[in-house]
Protein backbone atom coordinates (compact mmCIF):
# COMPACT_ATOMS: atom_id res chain seq x y z
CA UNK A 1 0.00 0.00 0.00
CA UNK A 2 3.11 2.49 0.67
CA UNK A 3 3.76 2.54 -3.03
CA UNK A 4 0.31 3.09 -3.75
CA UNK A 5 -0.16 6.18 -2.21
CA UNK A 6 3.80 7.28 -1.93
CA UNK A 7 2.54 10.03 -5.34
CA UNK A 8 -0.08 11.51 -2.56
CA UNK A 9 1.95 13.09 0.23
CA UNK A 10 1.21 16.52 -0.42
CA UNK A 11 -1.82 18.23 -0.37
CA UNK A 12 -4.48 18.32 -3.22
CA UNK A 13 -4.46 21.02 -5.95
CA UNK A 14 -6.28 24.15 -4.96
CA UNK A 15 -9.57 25.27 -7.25
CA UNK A 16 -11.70 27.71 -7.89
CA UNK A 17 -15.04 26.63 -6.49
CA UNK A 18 -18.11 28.26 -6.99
CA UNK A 19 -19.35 29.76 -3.73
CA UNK A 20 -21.58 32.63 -2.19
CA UNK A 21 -19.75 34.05 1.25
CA UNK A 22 -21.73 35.34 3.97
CA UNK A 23 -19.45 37.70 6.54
CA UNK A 24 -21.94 37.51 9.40
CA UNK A 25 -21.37 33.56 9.91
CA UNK A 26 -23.11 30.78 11.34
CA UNK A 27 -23.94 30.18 14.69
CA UNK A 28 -23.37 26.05 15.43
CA UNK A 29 -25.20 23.71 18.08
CA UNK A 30 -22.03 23.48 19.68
CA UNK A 31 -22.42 27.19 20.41
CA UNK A 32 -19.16 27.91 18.27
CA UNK A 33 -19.90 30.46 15.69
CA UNK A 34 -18.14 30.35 12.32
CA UNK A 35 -17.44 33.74 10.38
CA UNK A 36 -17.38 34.16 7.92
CA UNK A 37 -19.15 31.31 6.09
CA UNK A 38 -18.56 30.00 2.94
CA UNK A 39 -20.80 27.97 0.86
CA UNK A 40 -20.02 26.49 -2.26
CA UNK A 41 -22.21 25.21 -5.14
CA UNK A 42 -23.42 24.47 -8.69
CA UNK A 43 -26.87 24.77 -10.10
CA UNK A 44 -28.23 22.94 -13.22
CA UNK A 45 -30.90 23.59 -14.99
CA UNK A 46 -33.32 26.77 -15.11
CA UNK A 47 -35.32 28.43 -12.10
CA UNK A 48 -38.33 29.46 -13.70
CA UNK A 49 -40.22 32.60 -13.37
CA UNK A 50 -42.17 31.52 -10.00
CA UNK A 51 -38.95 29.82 -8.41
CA UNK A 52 -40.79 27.19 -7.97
CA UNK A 53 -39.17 24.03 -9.75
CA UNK A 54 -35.84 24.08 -7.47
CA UNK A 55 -34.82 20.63 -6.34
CA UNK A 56 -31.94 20.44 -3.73
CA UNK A 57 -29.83 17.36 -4.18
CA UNK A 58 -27.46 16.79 -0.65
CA UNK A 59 -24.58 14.96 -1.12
CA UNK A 60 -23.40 12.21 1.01
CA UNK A 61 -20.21 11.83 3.01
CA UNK A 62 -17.59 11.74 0.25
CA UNK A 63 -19.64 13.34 -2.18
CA UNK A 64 -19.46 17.14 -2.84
CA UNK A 65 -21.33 19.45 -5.44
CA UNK A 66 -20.01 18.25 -8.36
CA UNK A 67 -23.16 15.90 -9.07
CA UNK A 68 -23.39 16.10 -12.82
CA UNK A 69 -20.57 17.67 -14.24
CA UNK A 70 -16.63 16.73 -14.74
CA UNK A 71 -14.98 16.94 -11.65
CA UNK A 72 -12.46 19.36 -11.06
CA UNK A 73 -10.07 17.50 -9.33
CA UNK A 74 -10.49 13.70 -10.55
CA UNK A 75 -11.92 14.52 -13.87
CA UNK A 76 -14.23 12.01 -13.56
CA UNK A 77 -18.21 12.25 -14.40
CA UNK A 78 -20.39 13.96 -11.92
CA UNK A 79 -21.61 11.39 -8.89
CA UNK A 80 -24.97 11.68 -10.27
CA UNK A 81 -24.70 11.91 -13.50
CA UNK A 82 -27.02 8.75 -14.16
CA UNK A 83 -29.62 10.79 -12.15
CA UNK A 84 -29.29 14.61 -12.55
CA UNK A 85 -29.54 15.16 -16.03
CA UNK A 86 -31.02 16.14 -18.98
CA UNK A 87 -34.31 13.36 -19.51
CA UNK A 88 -32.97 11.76 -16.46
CA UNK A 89 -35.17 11.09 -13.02
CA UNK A 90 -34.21 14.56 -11.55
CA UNK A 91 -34.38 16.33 -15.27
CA UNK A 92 -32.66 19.57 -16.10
CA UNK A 93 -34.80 20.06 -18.55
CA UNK A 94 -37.36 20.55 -15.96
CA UNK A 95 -35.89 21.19 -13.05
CA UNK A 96 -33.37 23.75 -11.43
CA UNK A 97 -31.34 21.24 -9.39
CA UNK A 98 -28.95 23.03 -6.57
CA UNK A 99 -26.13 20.85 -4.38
CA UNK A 100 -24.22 22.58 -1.99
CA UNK A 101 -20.85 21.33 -0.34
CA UNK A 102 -21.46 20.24 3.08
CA UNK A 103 -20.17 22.34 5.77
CA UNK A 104 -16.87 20.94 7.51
CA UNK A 105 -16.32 19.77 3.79
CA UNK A 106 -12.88 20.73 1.76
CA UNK A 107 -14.65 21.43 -2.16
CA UNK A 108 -14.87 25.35 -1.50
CA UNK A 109 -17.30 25.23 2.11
CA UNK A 110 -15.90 26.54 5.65
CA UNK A 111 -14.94 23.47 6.77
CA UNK A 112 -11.26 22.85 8.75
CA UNK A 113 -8.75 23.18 5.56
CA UNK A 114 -10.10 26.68 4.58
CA UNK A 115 -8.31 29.52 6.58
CA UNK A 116 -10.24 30.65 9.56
CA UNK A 117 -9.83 34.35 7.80
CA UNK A 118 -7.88 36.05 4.53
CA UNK A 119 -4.07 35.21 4.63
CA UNK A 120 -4.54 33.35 8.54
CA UNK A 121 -4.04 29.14 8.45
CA UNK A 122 -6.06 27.10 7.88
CA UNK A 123 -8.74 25.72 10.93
CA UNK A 124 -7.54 22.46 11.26
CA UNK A 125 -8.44 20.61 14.26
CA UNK A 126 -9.80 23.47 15.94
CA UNK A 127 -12.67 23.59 13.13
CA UNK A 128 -15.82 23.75 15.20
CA UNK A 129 -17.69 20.04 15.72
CA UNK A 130 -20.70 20.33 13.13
CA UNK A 131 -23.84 18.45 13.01
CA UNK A 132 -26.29 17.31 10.60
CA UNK A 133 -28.48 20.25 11.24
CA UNK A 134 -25.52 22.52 11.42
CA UNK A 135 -24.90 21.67 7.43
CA UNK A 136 -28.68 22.26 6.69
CA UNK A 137 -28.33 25.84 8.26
CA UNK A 138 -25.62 26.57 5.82
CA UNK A 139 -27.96 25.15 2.72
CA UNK A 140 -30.52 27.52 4.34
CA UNK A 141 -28.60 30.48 4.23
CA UNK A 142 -27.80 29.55 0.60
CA UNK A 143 -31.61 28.79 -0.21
CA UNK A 144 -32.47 32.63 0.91
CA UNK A 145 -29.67 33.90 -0.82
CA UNK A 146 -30.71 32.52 -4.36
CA UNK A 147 -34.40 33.67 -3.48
CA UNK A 148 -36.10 30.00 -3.26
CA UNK A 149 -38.67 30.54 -0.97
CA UNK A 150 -39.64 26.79 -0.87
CA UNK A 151 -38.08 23.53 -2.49
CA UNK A 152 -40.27 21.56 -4.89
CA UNK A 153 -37.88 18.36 -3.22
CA UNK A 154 -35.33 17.88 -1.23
CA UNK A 155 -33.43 14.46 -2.14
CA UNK A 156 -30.30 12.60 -0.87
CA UNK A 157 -28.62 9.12 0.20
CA UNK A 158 -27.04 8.08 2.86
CA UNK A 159 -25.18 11.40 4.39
CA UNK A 160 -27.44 12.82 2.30
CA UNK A 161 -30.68 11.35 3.45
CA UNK A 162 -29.96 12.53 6.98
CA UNK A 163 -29.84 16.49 5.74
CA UNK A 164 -33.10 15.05 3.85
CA UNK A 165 -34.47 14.63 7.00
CA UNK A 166 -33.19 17.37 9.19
CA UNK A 167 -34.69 19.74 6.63
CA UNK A 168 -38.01 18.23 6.91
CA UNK A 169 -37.63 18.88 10.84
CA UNK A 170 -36.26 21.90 11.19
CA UNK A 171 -37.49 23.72 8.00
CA UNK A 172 -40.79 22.28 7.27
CA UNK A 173 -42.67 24.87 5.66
CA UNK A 174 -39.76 25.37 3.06
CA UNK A 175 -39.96 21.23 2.03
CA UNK A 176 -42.28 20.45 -0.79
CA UNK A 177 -41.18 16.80 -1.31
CA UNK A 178 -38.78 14.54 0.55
CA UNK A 179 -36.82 11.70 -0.91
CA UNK A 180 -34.35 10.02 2.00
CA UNK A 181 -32.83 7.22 0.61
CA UNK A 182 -30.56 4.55 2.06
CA UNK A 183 -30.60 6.39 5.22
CA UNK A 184 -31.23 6.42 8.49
CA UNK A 185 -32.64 8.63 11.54
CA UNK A 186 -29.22 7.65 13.24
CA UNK A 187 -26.22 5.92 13.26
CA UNK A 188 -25.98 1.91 14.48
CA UNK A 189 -23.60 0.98 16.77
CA UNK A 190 -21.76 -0.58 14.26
CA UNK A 191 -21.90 2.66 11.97
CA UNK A 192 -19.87 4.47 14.56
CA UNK A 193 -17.47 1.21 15.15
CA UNK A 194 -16.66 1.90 11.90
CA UNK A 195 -15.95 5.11 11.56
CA UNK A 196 -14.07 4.98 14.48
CA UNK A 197 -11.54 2.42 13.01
CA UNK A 198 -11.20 5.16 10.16
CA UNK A 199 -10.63 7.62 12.44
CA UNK A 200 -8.30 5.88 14.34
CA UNK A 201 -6.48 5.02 11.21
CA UNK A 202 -5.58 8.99 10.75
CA UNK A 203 -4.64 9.95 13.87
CA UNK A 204 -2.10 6.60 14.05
CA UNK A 205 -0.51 8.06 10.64
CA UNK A 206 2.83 9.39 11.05
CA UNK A 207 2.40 12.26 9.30
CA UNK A 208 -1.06 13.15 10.76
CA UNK A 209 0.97 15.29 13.28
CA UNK A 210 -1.45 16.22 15.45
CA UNK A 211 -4.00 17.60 12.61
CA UNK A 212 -1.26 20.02 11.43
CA UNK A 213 0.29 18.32 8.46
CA UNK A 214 -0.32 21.26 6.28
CA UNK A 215 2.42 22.95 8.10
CA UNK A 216 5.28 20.96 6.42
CA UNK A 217 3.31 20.06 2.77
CA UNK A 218 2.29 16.65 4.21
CA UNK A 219 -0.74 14.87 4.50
CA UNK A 220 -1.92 11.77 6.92
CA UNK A 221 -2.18 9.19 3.40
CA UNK A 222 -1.61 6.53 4.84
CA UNK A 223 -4.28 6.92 7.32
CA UNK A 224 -6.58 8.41 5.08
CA UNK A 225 -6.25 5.75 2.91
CA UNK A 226 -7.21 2.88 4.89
CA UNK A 227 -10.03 4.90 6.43
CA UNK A 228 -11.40 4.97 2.89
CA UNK A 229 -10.92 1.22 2.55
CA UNK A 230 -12.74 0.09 5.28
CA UNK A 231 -15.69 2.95 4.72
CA UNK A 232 -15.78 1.45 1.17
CA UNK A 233 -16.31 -2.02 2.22
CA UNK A 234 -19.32 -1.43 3.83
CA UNK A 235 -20.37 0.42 0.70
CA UNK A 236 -20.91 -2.94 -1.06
CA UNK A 237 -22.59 -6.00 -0.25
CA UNK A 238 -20.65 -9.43 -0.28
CA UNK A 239 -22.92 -10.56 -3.39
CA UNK A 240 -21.70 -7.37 -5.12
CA UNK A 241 -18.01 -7.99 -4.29
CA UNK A 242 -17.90 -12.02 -4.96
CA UNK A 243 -19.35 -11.07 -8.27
CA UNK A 244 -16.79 -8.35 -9.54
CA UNK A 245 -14.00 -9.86 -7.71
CA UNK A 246 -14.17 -13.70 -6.34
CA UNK A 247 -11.01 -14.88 -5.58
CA UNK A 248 -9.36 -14.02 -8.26
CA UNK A 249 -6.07 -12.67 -8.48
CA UNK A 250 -4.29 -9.59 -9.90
CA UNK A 251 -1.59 -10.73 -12.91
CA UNK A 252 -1.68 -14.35 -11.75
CA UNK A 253 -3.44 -17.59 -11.92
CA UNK A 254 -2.80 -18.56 -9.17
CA UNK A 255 -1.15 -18.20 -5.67
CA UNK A 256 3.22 -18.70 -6.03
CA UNK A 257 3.14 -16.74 -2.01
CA UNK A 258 5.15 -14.18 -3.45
CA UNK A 259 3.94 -10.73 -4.98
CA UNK A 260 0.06 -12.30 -5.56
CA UNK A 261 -2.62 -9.65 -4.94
CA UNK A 262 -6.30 -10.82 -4.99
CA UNK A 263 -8.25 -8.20 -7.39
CA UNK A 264 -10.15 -7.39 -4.02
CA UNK A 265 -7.07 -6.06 -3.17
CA UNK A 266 -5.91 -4.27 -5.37
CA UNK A 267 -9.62 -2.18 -5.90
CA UNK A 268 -9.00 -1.51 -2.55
CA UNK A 269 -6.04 -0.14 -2.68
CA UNK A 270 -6.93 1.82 -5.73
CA UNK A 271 -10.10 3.44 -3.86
CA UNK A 272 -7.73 4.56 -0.74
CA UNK A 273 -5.06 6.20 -3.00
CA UNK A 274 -7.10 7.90 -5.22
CA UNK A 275 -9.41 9.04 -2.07
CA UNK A 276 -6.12 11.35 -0.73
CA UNK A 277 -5.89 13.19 -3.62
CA UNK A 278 -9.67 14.92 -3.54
CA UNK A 279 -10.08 14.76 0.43
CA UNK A 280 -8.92 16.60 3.36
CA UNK A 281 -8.17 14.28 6.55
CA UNK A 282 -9.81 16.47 9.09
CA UNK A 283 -12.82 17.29 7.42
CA UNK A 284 -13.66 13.48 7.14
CA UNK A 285 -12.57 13.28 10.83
CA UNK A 286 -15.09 16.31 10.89
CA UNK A 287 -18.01 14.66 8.89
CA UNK A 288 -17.90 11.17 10.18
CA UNK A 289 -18.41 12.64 13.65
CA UNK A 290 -21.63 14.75 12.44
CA UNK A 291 -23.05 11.33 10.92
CA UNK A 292 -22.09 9.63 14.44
CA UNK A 293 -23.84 12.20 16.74
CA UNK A 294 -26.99 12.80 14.24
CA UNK A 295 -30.19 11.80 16.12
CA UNK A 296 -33.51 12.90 14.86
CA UNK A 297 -35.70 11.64 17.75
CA UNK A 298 -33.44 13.10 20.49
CA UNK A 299 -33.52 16.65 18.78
CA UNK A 300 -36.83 15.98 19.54
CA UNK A 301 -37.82 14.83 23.09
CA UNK A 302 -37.00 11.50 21.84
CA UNK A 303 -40.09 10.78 20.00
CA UNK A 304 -39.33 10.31 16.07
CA UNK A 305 -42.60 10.95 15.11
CA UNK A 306 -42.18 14.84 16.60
CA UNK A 307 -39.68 15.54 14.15
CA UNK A 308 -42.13 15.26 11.54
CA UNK A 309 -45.35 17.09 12.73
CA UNK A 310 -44.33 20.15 11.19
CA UNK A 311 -43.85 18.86 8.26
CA UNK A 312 -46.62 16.72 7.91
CA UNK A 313 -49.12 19.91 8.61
CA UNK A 314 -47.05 21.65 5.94
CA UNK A 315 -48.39 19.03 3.64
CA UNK A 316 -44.67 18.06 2.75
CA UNK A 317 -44.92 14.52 0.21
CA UNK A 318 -42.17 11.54 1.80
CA UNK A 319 -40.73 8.90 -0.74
CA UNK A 320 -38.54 6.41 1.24
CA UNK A 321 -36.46 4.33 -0.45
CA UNK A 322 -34.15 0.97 0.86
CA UNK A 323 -32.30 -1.56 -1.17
CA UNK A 324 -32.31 -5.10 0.35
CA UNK A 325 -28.24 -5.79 0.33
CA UNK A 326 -27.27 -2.84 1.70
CA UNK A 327 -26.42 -3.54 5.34
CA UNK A 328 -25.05 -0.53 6.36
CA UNK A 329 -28.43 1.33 6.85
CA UNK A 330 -30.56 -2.09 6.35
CA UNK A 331 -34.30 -1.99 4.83
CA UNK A 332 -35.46 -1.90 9.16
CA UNK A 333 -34.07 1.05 9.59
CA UNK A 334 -36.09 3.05 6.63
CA UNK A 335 -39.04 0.92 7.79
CA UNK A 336 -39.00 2.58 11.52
CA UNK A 337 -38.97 5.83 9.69
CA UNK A 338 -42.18 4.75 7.82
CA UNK A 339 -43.63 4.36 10.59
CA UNK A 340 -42.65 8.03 12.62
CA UNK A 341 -44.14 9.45 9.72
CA UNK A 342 -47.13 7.46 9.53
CA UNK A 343 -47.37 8.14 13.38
CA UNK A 344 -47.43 11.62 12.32
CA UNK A 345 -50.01 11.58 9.52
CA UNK A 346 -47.04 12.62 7.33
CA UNK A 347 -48.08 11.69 3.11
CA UNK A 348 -45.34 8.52 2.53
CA UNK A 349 -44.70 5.75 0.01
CA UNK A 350 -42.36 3.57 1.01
CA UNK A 351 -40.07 1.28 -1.34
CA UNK A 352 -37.38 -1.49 -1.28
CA UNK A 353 -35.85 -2.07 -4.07
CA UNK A 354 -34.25 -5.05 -4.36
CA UNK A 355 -30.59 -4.93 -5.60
CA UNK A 356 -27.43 -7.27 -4.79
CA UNK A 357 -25.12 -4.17 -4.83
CA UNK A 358 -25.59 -2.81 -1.58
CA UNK A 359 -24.97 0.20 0.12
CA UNK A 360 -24.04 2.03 -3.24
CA UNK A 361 -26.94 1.07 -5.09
CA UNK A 362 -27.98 4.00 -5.27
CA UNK A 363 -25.14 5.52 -7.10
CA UNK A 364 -25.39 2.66 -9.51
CA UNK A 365 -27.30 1.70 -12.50
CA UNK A 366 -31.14 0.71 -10.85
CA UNK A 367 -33.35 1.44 -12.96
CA UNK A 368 -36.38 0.58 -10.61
CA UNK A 369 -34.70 3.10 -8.59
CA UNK A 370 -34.70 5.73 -11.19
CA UNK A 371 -38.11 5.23 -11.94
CA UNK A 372 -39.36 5.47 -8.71
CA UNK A 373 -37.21 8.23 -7.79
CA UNK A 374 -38.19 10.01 -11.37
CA UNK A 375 -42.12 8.86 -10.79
CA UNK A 376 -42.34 11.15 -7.32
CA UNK A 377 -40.83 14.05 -8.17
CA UNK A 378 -43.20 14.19 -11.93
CA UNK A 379 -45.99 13.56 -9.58
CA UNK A 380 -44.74 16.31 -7.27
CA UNK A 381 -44.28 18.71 -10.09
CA UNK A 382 -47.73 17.97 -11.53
CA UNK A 383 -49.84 18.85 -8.44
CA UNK A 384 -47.97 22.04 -8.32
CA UNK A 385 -48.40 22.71 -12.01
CA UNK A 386 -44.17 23.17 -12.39
């Protein structure tokens, strides 16, 4: 793995993002305020005359705003481009689609690798803990500034699907249509097990240096790396990776004890190195925490169904959406968010979709996916006339 990543010891190339700056700040639940903020974006697609026809797409943990363009680091497609598109289930054509950076992110957002102010260093590890509602705050503040006054839908997976949901709790009346998908209300036990081992991972690098490895041109790889690796893992389900990978092996057929490297491997490895070119350590330290201390029903007296009152009397339309292999938020945990919302007379559908790829199916090509994702949001339009 050391000459995998031994190209990525110094930090990533700066870019240009796309962002909108706002001096006075944010004030966080922590009851840190950061100032000024920075939020950076890309729109797609045309807002048309009554502003009514904006979808907000939120990203999930590695993700960023890129959805369906080139990215400007990896030049690879968009995340989304099989779903944000022209004629595609969230249609451009139709549609003015918005996705913002999270904040605590490193694409252009205040997060801990931006400096704190012009020409000071960069936040680091004393970047303010965020949560889940902190980053939907931020999208807010960007929401007002483009002059939306209400989303036709806000959709998401996994990361994602928790801003989903914190923006049907906190911000009701500005929700037309939610779509959480492969998500949950909170993290398992097992969620945070696992992103503790990727934390753990960083701060054991020798070049994490205490969160300050900016100061020499170094970055925590390493670390970073395997982080990715075992976050990746529970990306896919073991149908998904017997299928693409077996037991095969990489350049050989078959074992000599020497240089052999199963194929599982070496994807592996490939996923980690590329990973530490297009992400900052301490934001995903950062991000992974937000995801570990999100918890819908305790922001609200502990009942679930709470959270969703207001939205529910602000007549805002739920599609939920599972996929059978993915076992890192499992079909049980969208089914006990059915039923909060059903508790709370919220409008729902509900939908598993079965799938052998897991966690990431809903990256991939699922095409009963896209049409259900694709059927809600036409049927959302319609009743609004958009």
């Amino acid at each position: 793995m050391s000459q995998d990543i031994a190209a990525y010891t110094a930090p990533f190339a700066e870019v240009a993002h796309q962002r909108t700056v706002f001096p006075e700040g944010l004030a966080l639940d922590c009851g840190a305020t950061v100032a000024p903020l920075a939020v950076a974006w890309r729109a797609y697609g045309t807002l048309n005359a009554a502003r009514s026809n904006a979808i907000l797409v939120c990203h999930a943990l590695t993700g960023d705003q890129y959805v369906a363009e080139t990215h400007p680091l990896t030049g690879k497609p968009g995340w989304w481009g099989n779903v944000v598109g022209p004629g595609l289930p969230i249609d451009t054509e139709r549609y003015f689609v918005v996705c913002s950076n999270v904040l605590g992110g490193c694409m252009g957002t205040t997060g801990p690798r931006e400096p704190r102010a012009e020409g000071e260093e960069p936040w680091g590890t004393d970047f303010p803990q965020v949560t889940i509602r902190d980053m939907v705050r931020a999208q807010h503040r960007l929401m007002e500034h483009l002059g939306i006054g209400r989303w036709l839908a806000v959709v998401g997976g996994s990361m994602g699907g928790m801003q989903v949901l914190e923006w049907a709790a906190t911000y009701p009346e500005a929700v037309g249509a939610a779509a959480p998908i492969a998500t949950a209300v909170h993290h398992s036990a097992q969620n945070i097990a696992f992103d503790e081992v990727g934390r753990a991972a960083i701060h054991n690098d020798p070049d994490w240096r205490g969160g300050r490895y900016w100061e020499d041109g170094s970055l925590p790889a390493r670390g970073l790396s395997v982080a990715r690796m075992v976050a990746h893992i529970t990306y896919l389900s073991e149908q998904a990776l017997t299928r693409k990978f077996g037991r095969r092996l990489r350049g050989a057929s078959a074992l000599t004890f020497l240089e052999d490297v199963f194929e599982v491997e070496s994807y592996l490895r490939h996923q980690g190195s590329t990973f530490v070119r297009r992400f900052d350590a301490n934001a995903y330290l950062t991000i992974t925490r937000a995801m570990d201390f999100f918890d819908l029903a305790a922001e609200h007296g502990g009942e679930l169904a709470a959270a969703f009152r207001g939205a529910s009397a602000a007549g805002t339309r739920f599609c939920v959406v599972s996929f059978s292999s993915d076992w890192l938020f499992p079909t049980e945990e969208s089914r006990t968010l059915v039923r909060a919302l059903n508790a709370a007379a919220a409008n729902v559908s509900f939908v598993e979709i079965r799938s052998d790829k897991g966690h990431d199916a809903f990256l991939l090509d699922e095409p009963d996916f896209h049409r259900t994702l694709g059927g809600f949001l036409a049927g959302c339009a319609e009743r609004l006339g958009v």
